[in-house]
PDB file of N, CA and C in Angstrom:
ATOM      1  N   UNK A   1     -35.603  -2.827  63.782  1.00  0.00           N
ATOM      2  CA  UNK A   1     -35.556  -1.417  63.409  1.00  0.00           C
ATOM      3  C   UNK A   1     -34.872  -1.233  62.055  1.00  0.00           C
ATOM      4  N   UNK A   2     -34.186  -2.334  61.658  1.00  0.00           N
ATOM      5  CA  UNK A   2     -33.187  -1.786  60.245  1.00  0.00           C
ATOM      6  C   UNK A   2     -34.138  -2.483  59.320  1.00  0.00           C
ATOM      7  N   UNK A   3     -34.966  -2.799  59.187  1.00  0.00           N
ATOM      8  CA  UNK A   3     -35.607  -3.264  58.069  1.00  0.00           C
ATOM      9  C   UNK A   3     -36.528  -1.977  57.965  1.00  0.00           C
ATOM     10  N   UNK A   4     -37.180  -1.577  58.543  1.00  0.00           N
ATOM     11  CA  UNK A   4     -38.206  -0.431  58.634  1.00  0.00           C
ATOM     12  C   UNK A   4     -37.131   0.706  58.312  1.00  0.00           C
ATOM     13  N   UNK A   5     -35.842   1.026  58.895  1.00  0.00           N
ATOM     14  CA  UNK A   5     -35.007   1.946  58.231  1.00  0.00           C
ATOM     15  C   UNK A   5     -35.085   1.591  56.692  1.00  0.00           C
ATOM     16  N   UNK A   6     -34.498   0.810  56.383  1.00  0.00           N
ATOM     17  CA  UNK A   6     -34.404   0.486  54.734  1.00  0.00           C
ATOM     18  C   UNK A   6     -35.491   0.410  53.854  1.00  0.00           C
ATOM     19  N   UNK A   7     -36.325   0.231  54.122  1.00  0.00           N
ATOM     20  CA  UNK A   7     -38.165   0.021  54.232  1.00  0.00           C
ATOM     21  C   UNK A   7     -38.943   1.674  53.779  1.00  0.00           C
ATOM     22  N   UNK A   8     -38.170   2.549  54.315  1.00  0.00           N
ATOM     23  CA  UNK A   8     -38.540   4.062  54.303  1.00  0.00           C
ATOM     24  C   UNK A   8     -37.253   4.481  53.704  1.00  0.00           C
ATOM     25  N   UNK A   9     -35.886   4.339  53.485  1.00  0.00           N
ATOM     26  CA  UNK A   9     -34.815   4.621  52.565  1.00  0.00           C
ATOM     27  C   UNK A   9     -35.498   4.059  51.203  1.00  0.00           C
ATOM     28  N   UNK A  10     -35.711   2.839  50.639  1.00  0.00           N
ATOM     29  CA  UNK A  10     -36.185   2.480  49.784  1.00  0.00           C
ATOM     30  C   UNK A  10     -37.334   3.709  48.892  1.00  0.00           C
ATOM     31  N   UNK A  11     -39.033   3.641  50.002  1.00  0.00           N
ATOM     32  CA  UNK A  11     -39.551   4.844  49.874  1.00  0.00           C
ATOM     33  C   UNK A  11     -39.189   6.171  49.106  1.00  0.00           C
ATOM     34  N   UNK A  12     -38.118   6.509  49.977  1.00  0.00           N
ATOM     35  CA  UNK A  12     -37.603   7.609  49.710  1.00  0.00           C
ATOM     36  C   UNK A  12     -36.976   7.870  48.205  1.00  0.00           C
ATOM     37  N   UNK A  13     -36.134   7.008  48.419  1.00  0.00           N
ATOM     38  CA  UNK A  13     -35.429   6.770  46.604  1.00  0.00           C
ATOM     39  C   UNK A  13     -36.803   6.537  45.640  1.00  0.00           C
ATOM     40  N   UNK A  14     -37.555   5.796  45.916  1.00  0.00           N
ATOM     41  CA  UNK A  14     -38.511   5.263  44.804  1.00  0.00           C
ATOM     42  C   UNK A  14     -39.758   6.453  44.476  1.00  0.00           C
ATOM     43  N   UNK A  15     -39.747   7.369  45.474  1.00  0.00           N
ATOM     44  CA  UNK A  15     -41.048   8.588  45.129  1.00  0.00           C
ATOM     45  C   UNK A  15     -39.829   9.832  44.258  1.00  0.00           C
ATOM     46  N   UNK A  16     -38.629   9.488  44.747  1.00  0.00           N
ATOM     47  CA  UNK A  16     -37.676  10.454  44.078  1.00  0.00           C
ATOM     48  C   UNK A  16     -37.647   9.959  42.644  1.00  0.00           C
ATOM     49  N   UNK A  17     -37.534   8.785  42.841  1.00  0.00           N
ATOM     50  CA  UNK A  17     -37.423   8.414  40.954  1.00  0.00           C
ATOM     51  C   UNK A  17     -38.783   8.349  40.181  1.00  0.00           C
ATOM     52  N   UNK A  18     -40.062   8.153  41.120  1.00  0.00           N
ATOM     53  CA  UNK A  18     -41.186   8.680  40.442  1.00  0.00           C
ATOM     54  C   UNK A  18     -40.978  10.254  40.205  1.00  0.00           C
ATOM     55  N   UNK A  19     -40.450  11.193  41.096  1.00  0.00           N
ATOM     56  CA  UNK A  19     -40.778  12.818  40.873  1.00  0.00           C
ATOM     57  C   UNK A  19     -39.854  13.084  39.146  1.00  0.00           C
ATOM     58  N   UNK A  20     -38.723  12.387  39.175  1.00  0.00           N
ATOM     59  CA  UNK A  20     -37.642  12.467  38.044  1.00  0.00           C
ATOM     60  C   UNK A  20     -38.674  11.952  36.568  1.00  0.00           C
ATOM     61  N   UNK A  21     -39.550  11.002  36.506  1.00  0.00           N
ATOM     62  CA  UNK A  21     -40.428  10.352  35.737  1.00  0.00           C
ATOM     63  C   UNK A  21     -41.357  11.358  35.230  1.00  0.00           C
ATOM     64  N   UNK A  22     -41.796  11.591  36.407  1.00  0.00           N
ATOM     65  CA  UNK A  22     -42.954  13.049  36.068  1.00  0.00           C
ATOM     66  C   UNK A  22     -41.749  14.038  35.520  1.00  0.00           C
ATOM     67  N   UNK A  23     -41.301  14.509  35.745  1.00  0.00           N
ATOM     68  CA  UNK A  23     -40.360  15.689  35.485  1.00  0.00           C
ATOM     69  C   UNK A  23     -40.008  15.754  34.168  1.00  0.00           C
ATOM     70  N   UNK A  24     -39.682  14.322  33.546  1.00  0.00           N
ATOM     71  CA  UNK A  24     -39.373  13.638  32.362  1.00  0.00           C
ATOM     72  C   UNK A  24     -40.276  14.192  31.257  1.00  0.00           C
ATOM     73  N   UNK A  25     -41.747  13.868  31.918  1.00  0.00           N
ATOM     74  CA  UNK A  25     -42.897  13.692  31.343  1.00  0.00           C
ATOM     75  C   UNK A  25     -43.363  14.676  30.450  1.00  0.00           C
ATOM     76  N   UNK A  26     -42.883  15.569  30.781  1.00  0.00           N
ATOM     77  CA  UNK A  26     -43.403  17.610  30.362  1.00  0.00           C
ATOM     78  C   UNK A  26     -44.313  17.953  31.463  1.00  0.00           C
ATOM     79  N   UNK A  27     -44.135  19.579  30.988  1.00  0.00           N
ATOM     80  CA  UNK A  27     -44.416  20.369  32.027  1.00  0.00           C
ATOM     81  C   UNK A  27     -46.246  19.827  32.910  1.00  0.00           C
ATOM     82  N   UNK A  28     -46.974  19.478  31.749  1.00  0.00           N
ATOM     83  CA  UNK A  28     -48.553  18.772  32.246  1.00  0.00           C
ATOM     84  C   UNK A  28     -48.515  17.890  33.240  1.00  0.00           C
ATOM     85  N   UNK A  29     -47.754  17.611  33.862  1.00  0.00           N
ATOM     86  CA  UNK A  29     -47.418  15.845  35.130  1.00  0.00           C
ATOM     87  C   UNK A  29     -46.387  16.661  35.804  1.00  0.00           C
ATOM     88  N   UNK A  30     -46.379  18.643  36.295  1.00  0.00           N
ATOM     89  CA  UNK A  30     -45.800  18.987  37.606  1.00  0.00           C
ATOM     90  C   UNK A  30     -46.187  18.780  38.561  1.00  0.00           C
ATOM     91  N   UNK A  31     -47.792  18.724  38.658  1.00  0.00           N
ATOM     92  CA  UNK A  31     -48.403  18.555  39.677  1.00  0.00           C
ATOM     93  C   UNK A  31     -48.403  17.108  40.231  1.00  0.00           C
ATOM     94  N   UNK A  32     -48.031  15.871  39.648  1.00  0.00           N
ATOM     95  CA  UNK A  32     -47.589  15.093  40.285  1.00  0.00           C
ATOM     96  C   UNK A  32     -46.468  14.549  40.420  1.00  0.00           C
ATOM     97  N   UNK A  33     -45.522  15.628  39.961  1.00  0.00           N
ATOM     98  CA  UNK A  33     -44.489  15.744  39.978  1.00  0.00           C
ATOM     99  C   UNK A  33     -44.089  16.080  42.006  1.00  0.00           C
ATOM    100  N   UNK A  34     -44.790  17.259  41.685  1.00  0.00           N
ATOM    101  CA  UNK A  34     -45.091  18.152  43.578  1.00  0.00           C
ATOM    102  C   UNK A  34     -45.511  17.076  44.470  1.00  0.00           C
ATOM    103  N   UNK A  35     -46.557  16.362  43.915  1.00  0.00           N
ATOM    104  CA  UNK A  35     -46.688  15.343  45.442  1.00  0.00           C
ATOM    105  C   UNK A  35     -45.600  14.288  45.363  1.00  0.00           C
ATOM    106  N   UNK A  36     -44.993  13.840  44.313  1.00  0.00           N
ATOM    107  CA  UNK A  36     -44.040  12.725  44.703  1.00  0.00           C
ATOM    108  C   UNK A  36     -42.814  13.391  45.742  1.00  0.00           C
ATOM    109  N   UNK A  37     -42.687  14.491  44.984  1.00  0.00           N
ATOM    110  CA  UNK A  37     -41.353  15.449  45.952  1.00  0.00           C
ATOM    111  C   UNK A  37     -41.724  15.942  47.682  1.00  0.00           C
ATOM    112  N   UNK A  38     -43.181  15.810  47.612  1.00  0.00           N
ATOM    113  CA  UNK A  38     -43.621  16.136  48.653  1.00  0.00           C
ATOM    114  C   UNK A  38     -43.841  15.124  49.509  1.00  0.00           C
ATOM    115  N   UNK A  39     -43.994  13.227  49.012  1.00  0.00           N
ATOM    116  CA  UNK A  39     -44.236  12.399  49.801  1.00  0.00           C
ATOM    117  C   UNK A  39     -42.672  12.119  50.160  1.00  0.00           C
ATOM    118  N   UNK A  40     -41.739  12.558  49.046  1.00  0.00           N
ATOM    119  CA  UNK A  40     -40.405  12.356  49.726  1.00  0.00           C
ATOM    120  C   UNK A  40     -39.839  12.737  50.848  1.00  0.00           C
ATOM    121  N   UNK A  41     -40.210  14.493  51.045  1.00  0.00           N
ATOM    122  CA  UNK A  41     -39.986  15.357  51.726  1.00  0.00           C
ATOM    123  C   UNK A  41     -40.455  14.480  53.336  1.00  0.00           C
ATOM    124  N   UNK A  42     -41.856  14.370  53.198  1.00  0.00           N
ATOM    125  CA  UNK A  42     -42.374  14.090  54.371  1.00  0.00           C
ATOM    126  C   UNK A  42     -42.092  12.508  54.848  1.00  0.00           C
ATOM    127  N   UNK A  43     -41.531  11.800  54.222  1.00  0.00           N
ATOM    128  CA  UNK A  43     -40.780  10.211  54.692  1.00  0.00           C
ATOM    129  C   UNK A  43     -39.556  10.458  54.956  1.00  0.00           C
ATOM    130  N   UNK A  44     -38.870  11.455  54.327  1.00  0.00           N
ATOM    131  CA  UNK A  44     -37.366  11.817  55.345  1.00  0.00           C
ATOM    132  C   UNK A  44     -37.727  12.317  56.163  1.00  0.00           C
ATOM    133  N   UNK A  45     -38.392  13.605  56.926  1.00  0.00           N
ATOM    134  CA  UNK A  45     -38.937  13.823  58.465  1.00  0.00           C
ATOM    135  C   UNK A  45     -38.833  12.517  59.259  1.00  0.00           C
ATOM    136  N   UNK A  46     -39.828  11.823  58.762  1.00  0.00           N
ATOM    137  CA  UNK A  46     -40.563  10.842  59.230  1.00  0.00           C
ATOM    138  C   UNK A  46     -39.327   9.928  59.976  1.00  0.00           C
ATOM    139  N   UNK A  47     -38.526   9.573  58.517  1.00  0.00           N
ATOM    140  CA  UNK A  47     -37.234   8.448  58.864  1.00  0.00           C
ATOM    141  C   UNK A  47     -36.470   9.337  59.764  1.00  0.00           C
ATOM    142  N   UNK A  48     -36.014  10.148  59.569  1.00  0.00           N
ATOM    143  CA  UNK A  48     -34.899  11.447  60.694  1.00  0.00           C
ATOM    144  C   UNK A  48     -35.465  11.421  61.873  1.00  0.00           C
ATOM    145  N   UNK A  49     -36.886  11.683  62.562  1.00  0.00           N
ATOM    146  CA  UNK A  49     -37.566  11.903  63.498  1.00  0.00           C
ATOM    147  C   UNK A  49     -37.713  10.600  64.586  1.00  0.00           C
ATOM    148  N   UNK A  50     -38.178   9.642  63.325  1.00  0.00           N
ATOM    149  CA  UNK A  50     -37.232   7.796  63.592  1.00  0.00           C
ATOM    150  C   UNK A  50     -36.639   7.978  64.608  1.00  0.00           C
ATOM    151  N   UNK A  51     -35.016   8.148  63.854  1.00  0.00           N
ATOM    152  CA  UNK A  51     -34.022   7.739  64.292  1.00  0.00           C
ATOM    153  C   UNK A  51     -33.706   8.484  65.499  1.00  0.00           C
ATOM    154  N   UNK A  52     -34.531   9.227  65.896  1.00  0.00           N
ATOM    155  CA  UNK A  52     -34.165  10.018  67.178  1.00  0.00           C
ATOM    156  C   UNK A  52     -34.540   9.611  68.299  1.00  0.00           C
ATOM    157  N   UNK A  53     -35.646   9.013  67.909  1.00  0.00           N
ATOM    158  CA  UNK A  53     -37.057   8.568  69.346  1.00  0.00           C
ATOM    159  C   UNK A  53     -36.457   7.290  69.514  1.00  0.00           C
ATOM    160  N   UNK A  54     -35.697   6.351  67.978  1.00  0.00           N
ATOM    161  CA  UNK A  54     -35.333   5.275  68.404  1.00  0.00           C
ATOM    162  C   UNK A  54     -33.729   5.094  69.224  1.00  0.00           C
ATOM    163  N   UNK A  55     -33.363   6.074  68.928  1.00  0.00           N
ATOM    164  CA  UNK A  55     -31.994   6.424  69.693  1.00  0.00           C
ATOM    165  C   UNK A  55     -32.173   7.059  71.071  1.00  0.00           C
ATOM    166  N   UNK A  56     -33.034   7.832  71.130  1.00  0.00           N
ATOM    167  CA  UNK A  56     -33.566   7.888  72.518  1.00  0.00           C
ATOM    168  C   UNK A  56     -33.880   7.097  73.414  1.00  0.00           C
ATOM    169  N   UNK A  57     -34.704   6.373  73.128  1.00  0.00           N
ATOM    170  CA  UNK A  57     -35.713   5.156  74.020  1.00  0.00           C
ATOM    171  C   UNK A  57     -34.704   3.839  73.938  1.00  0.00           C
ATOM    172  N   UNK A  58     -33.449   4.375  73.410  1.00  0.00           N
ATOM    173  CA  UNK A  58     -32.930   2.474  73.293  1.00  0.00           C
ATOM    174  C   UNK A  58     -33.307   1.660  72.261  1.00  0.00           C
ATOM    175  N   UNK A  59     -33.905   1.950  71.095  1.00  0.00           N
ATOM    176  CA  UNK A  59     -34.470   0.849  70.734  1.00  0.00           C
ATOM    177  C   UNK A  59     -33.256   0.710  69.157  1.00  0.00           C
ATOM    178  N   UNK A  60     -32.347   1.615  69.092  1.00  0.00           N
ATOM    179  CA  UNK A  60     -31.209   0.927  68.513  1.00  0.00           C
ATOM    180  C   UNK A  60     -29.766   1.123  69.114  1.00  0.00           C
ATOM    181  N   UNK A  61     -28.779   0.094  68.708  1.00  0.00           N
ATOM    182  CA  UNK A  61     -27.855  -0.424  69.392  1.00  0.00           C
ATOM    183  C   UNK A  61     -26.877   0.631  68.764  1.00  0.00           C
ATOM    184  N   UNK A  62     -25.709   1.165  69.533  1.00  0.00           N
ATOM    185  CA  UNK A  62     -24.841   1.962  68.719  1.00  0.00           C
ATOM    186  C   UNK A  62     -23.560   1.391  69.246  1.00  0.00           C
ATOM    187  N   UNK A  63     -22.637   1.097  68.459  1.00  0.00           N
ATOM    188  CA  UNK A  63     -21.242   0.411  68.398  1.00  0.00           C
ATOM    189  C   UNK A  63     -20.056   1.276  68.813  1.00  0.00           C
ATOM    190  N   UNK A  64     -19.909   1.831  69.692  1.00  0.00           N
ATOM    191  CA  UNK A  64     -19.343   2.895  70.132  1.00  0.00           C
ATOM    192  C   UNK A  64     -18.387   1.978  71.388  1.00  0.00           C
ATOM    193  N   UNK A  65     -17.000   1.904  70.885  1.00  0.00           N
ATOM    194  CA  UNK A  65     -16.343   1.194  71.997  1.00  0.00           C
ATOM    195  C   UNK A  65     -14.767   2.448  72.222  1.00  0.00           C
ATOM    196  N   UNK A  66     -14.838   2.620  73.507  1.00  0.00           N
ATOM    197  CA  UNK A  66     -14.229   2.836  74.157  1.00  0.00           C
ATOM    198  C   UNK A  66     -12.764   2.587  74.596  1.00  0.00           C
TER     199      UNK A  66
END
């Protein structure tokens, strides 16, 4: 599970530093400016939504001692 976490963290940073590139670019490259911000948007859901189903079902370990 932590490679696929980091795997979609990675993602995340790397469509953000494409949206910053476009942004760079002038105003003509907003529009792919919008989908990089938008593939970001929708891979944090994605990773957040993750970590819920995988915290749910068991399928990661949490270090919580007592």
């Amino acid at each position: 599970m932590k490679p696929l976490v980091l795997l979609v963290l990675l993602a995340i940073v790397g469509s953000l530093g494409k949206a910053l590139f476009e942004m760079s670019s002038g105003p003509e490259h907003s529009v792919h400016m919008m989908r990089a911000l938008s593939w970001r948007i929708g891979l944090s859901v994605v990773l957040f939504a993750g970590l819920f189903v995988g915290h749910y079902f068991g399928w990661m370990a949490t270090n919580v001692t007592h």
